[in-house]
Every structure is written in structure tokens, then in C-alpha cells.
Protein backbone atom coordinates (compact mmCIF):
# COMPACT_ATOMS: atom_id res chain seq x y z
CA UNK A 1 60.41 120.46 140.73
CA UNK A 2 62.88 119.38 138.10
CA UNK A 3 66.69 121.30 138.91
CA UNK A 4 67.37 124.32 135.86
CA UNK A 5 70.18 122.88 134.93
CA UNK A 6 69.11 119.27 134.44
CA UNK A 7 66.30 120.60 132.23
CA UNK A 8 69.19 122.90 130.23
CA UNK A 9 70.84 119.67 129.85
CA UNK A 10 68.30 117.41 129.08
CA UNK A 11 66.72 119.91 126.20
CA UNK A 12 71.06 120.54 124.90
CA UNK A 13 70.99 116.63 124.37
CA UNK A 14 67.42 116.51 123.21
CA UNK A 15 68.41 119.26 120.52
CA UNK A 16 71.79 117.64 119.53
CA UNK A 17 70.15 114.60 118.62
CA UNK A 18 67.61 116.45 115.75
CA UNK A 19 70.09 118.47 114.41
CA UNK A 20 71.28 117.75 111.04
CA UNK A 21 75.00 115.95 111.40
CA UNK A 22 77.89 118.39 110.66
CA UNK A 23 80.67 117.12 108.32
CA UNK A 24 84.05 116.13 110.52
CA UNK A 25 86.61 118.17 108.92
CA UNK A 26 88.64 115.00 108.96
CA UNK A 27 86.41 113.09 107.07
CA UNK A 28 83.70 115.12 105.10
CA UNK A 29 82.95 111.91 102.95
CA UNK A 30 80.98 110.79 105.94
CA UNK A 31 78.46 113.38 106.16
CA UNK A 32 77.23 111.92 102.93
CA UNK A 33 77.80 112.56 98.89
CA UNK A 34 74.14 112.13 97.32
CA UNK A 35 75.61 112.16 93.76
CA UNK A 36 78.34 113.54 91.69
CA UNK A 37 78.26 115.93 89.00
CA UNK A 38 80.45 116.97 86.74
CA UNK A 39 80.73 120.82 84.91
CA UNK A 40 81.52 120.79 81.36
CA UNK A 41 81.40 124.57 79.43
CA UNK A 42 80.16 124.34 75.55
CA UNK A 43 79.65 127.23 72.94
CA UNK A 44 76.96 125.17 71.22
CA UNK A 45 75.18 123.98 74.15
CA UNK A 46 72.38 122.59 72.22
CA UNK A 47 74.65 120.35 69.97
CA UNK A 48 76.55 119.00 73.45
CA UNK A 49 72.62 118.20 74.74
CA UNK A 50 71.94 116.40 71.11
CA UNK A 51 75.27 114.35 71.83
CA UNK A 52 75.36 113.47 75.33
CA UNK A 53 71.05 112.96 74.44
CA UNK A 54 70.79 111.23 71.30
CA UNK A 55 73.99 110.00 70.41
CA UNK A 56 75.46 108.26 73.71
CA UNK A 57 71.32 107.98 74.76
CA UNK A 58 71.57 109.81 78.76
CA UNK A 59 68.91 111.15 80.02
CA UNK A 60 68.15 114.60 80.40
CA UNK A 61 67.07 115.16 83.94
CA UNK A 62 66.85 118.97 84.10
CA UNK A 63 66.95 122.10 81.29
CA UNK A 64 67.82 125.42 83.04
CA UNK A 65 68.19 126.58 79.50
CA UNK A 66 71.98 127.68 80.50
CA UNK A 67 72.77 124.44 81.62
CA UNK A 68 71.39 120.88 80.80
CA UNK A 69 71.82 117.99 83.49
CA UNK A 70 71.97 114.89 81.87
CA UNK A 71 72.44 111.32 83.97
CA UNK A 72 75.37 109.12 83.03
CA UNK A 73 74.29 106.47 85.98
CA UNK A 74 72.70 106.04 88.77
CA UNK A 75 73.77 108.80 91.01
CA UNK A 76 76.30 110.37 88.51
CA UNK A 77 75.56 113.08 86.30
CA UNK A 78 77.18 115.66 83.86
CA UNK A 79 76.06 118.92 83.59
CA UNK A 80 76.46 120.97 80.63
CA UNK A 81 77.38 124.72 80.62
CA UNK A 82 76.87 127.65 78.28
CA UNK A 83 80.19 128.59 78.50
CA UNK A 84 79.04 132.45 78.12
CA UNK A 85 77.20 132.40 81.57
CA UNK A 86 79.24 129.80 83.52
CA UNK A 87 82.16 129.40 85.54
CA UNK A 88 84.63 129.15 82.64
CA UNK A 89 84.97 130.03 78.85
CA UNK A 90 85.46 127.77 75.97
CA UNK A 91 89.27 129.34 75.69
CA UNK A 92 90.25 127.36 78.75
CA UNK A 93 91.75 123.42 78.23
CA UNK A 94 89.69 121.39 79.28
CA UNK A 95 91.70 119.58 81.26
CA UNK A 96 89.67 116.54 82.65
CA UNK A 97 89.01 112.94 80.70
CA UNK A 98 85.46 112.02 82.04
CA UNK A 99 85.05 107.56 81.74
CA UNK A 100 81.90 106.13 80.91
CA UNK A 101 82.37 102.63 82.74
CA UNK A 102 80.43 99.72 80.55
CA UNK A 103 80.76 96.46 79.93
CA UNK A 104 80.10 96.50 75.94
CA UNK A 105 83.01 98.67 75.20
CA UNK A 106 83.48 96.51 71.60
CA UNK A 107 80.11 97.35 71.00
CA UNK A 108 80.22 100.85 71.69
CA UNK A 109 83.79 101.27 69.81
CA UNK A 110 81.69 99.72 66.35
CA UNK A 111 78.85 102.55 67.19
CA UNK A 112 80.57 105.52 67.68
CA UNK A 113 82.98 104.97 64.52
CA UNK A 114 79.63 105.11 62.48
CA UNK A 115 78.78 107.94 63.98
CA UNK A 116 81.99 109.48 62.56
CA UNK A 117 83.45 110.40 65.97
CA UNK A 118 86.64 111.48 66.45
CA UNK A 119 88.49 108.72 68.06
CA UNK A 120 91.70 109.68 69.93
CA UNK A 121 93.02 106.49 70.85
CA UNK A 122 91.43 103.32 68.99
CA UNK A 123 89.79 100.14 70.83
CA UNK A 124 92.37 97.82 72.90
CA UNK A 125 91.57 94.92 74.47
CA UNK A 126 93.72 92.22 76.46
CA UNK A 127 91.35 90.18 78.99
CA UNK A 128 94.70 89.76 81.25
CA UNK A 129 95.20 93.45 81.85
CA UNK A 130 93.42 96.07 84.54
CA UNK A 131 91.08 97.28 81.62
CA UNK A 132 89.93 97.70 78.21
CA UNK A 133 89.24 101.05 76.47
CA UNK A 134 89.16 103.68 73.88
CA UNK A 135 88.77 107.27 73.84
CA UNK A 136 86.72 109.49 71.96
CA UNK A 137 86.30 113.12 71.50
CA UNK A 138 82.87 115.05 72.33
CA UNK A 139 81.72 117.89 69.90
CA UNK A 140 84.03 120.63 71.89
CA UNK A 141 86.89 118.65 72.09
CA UNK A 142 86.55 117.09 75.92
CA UNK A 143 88.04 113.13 75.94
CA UNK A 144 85.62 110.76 76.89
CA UNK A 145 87.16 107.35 77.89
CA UNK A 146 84.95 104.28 76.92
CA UNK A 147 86.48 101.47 79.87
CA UNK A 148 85.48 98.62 81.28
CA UNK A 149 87.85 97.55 83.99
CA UNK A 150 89.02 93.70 84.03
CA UNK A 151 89.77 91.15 87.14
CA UNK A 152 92.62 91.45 88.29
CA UNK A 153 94.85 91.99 91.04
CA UNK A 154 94.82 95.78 90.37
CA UNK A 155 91.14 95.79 90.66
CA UNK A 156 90.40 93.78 94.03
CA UNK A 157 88.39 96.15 95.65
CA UNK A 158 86.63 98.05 92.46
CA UNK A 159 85.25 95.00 90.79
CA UNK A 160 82.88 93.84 93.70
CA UNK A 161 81.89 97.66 93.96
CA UNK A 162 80.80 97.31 90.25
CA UNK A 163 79.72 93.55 90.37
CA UNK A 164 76.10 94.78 91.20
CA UNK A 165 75.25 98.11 89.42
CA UNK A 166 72.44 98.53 87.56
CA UNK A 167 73.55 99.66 83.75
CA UNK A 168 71.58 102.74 82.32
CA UNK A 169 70.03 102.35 78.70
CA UNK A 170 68.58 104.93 76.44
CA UNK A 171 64.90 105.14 77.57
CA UNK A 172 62.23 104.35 74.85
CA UNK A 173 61.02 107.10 72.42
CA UNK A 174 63.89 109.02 73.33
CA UNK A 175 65.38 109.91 69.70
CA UNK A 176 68.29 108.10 71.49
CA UNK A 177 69.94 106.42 67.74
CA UNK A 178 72.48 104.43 70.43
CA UNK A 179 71.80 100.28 69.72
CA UNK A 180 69.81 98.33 71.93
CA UNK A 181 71.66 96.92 74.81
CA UNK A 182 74.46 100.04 75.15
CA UNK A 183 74.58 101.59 78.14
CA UNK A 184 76.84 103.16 81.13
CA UNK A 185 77.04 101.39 84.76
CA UNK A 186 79.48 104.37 86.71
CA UNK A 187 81.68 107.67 85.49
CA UNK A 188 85.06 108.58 86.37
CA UNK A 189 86.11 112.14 86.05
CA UNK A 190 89.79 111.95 85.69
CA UNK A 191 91.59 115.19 86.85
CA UNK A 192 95.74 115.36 86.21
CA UNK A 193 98.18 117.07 88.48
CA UNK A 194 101.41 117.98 89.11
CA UNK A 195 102.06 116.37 92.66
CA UNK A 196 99.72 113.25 93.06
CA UNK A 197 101.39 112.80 96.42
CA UNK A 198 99.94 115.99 97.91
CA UNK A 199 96.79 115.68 95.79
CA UNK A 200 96.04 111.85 97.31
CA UNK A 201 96.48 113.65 101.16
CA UNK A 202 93.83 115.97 100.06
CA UNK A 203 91.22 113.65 98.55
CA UNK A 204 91.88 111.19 101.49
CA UNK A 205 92.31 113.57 104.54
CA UNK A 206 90.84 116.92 103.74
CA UNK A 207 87.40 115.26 101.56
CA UNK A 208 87.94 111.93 103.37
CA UNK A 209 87.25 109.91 100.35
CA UNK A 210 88.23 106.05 100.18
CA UNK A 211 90.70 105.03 97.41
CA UNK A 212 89.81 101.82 95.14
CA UNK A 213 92.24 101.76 92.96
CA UNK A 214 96.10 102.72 92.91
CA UNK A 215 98.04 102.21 89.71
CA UNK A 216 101.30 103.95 90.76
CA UNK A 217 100.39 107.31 88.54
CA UNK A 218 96.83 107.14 88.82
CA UNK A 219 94.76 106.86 92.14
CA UNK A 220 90.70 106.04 91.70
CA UNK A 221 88.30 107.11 94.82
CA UNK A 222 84.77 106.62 95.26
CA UNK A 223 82.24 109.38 95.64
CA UNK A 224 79.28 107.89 95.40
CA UNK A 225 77.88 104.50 94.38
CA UNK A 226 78.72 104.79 90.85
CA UNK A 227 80.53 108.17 90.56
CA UNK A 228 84.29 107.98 91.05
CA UNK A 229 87.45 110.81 90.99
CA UNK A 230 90.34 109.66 89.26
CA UNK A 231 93.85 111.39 90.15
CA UNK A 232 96.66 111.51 87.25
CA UNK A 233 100.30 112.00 87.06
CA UNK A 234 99.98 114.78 83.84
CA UNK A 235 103.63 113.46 83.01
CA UNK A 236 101.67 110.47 82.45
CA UNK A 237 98.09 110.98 81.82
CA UNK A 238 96.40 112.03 78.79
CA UNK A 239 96.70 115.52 79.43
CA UNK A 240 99.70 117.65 80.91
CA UNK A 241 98.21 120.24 83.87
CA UNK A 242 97.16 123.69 83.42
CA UNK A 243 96.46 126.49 85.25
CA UNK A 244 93.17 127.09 83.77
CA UNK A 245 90.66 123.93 83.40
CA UNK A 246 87.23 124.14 81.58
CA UNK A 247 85.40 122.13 83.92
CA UNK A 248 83.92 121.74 87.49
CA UNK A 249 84.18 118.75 89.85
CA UNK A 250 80.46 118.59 91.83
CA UNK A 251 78.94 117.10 94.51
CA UNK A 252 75.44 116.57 95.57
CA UNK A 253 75.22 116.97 99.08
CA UNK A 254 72.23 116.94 102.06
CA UNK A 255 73.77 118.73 104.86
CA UNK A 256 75.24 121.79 101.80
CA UNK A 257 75.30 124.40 105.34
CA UNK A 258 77.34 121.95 107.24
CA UNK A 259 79.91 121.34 104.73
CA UNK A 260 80.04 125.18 103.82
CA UNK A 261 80.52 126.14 107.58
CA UNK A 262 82.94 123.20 108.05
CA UNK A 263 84.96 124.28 104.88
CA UNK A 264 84.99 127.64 105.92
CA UNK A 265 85.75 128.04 109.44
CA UNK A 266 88.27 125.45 109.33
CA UNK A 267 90.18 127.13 106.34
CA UNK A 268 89.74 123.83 104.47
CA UNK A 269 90.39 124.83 101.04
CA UNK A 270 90.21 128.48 99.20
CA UNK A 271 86.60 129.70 98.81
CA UNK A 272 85.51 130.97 95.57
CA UNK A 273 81.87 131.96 97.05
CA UNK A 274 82.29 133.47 100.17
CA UNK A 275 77.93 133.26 101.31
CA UNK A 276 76.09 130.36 100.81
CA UNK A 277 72.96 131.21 99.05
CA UNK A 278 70.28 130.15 97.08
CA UNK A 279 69.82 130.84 93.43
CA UNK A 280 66.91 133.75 92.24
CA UNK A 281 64.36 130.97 91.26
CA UNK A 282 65.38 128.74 94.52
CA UNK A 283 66.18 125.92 92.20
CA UNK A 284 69.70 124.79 94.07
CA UNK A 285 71.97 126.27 96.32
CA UNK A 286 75.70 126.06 95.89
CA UNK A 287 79.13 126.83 96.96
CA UNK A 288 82.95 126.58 95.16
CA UNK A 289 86.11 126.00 96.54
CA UNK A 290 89.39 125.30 94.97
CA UNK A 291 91.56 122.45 95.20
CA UNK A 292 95.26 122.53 95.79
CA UNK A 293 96.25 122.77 92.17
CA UNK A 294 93.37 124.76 90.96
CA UNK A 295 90.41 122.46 90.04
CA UNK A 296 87.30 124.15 91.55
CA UNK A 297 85.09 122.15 93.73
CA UNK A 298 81.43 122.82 93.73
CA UNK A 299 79.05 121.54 96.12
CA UNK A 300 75.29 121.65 95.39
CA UNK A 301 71.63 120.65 97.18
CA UNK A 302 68.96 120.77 94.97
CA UNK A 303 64.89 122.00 95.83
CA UNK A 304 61.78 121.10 95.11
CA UNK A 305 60.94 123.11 91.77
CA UNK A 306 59.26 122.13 88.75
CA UNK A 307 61.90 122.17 86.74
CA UNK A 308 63.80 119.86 89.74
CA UNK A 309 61.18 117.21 89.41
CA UNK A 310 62.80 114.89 87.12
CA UNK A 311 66.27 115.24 88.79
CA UNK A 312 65.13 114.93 92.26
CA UNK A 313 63.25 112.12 91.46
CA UNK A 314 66.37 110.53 89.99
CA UNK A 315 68.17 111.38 93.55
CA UNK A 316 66.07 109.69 95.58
């Protein structure tokens, strides 16, 4: 006859081995990021889906008809908001630069001055320094950042990171008007704060992320394979910080209940959602935090649903 508590042992072990793995509060990263996703709020959400669509040629992956998830690369995605049922209203600054990483940033400089785009800071290029870029202006006024990053001794760990990614073109019959041979390899969503000190403890102790890059006032780390969060000194940056900011930093998680419960009972970060449900049609389930100077933080899992079926497939 086998002993009680050598069976109560043997079935504790047995059990600890299925269960899902719960997110170390000291290092969250490792519990695994499927995919980033950044929130941007629009008042014409159908002319942001014709942009981000037709004129810079992403593909849409889902259409809740409040919100439209298009794919910038691989596993990093922007999803955009009608500001009148989202998080945040079109009256807030939008206070985030989001960089579409690519390699034909000449190219795409020549393309989107046809288009008549608004071009905040014109094309600059210099082989011998970290990168090459311009910046644009989206229909709403958020600053998108055309770079490609250069060799060099800034770069040492990025560039082998980036070395291998596949770049994302504007699928056929898409009503894409974006030349052939433009596309976007990774995204950086650049976010600008007050004390980059504190904020580079957070990302790398409290979300356990891995910095790539460190240019004094600006600090890259990697979130996924091609999805990146870049942290500016707003006495430097393109923007100065704000209170309010017109945008939402995601993540695509598996284990959503682990971080939630790991967050929570561990007093993390501030919790805007305070139960961890999923949404009427069962489409995604979600929870937002806030980080130390007031970005929020959303963390997602997406279902099966047939209006999931492109996205998820895109996930996998």
C-alpha cells in the first residue's frame, strides 16, 4: 500500500509540472511576450485604417469596427482606436513616436513626399552614424519615424537581432498604392519621460526586459522578436512629457492570469482594471496597469473567434 503522504506528494509534483508557468515578479519578460501592440486613438478611424492600409500597405489582421489591428511586422502590431469608445480622447497629446524599422528609408522618404505627407523632420543620411531617418506625420497628427539603424559601435547587439528578419510587403490586390519592394522589418514605440533613470529600473527589473541599445538619453529594449520599447529623455526627445498621452503600450501574452495575479498581488504597478475578464463577444481578454510616469500598460490574450482568425493566425 503506497504511504498518504507520498501519494500527496507525488500528485503536488505531478500537478506543478502541467500547470501553466507563473511570471517571476523579477523578471515577467520570461513568462513570454507573444507580440506587441501598440494603442493609437483617431476621430476618423476609417481614414487612419485607409493610411496605415493603403498608403504605408500593413495588413489588416482584425476589424472590431471600434478598433482596427493592423500588422507592422512579424509579431508587432498597431491597433487603431475610435477615440469615442477607447481608453483616451483625441484632446490628449499623443505623446509617443512609433518607428517603422526598414532598410529602404530613401525609398520610402521619395514615396511619402508624393503622397503629400506632412514631413516633420526631412530625410538624413550619414552611413558612419547609429542611423538614418525621417519623420512623418499620420492623418491625426502621431510622428511616425522612418529608421533604419547603421553598424556601428552603438548598435552591437541590435544589428545581429535585425540581421535575419523577414521584411513585410504590401500583400497583392490589397489597394496597397506603396511601390514594390517597401516594406517594414520591426517597430519601436518610443515613449519620453521625465526620469529615464527610474524608468530604465522599471523596464529592466519590474517587466524584466533586456536593453539593446543605450544612447545616453534614449534606452531601446526588446519585447518581442521584432517589437521594441524605446525610452526618451523629453528634454531631448521629440516630444516633452505629459500627463495625459493618447496612446497605449500592449502586450500579447499566453499566461494573461499569471501576469495579472503576479502584477496584482505583488503591488507591481497601479491597476487600472481591477478583474480580469473577458470581453461580451469573448474575442480577447485584457488588463491595464500604469507605468511610473503615467503611460498605461495593457496586456492582452486573444481567442479563437471568427473575427480572431486572421490575427491568430498571424500569432502563431
Amino acid at each position: 500500500m503506497i504511504k498518504l503522504p507520498f501519494l500527496v506528494a507525488a500528485l503536488l509534483i505531478l500537478c506543478s509540472a502541467c500547470a501553466p508557468k507563473v511570471p517571476d515578479p523579477k523578471n515577467l519578460a520570461e513568462a513570454g511576450i507573444r507580440a506587441v501592440n501598440l494603442f493609437l486613438y483617431y476621430q476618423d478611424l476609417d481614414r487612419a485604417e485607409r493610411f496605415y492600409t493603403q498608403t504605408l500597405g500593413m495588413e489588416k489582421v482584425a476589424d472590431y469596427g471600434m478598433a482596427k489591428i493592423v500588422r507592422v511586422s512579424a509579431d508587432a502590431y498597431i491597433i487603431l482606436v475610435d477615440a469615442e469608445k477607447g481608453m483616451h480622447t483625441v484632446d490628449e497629446p499623443k505623446t509617443v513616436a512609433v518607428a517603422l524599422l526598414t532598410e529602404q528609408v530613401e525609398a520610402w522618404y521619395e514615396y511619402i513626399k508624393k503622397q503629400g505627407i506632412e514631413i516633420r523632420y526631412t530625410l538624413k543620411t550619414d552611413l558612419s552614424k547609429p542611423h538614418d531617418g525621417f519623420v512623418a506625420v499620420d492623418p491625426e497628427g502621431y510622428l511616425l519615424e522612418f529608421e533604419r539603424f547603421n553598424p556601428h559601435d552603438e548598435n552591437t547587439v541590435l544589428i545581429p537581432l535585425l540581421t535575419d528578419l523577414e521584411t513585410l510587403y504590401p500583400a497583392e490586390k490589397s489597394g496597397s498604392t506603396v511601390p514594390d519592394g517597401l516594406g517594414f522589418h520591426s517597430m519601436v514605440s518610443w515613449l519620453y519621460y521625465k526620469d529615464l533613470t527610474a524608468m530604465q529600473s522599471f523596464y529592466e527589473n519590474t517587466l524584466g526586459l533586456d536593453m539593446i541599445v543605450d544612447q545616453g538619453w534614449a534606452k531601446i529594449y526588446r519585447a518581442s522578436q521584432t517589437g521594441f520599447v524605446g525610452l526618451v529623455d523629453q528634454s531631448r526627445g521629440m516630444h516633452s512629457w505629459t500627463e495625459k498621452k493618447a496612446v497605449n503600450v500592449g502586450f500579447i501574452v499566453d499566461n494573461l492570469e499569471g501576469w495579472y495575479n503576479t502584477v496584482k498581488n505583488s503591488a507591481l504597478f497601479e491597476l487600472r482594471t481591477q478583474k480580469l475578464e473577458k470581453e461580451p463577444q469573448g474575442r480577447y481578454k485584457a488588463f491595464v496597469g500604469y507605468d511610473p510616469e503615467g503611460y498605461y500598460l495593457e496586456f492582452d490574450k486573444f481567442y479563437p473567434h471568427e473575427m480572431n482568425d486572421i490575427f491568430l493566425d498571424r500569432l502563431k
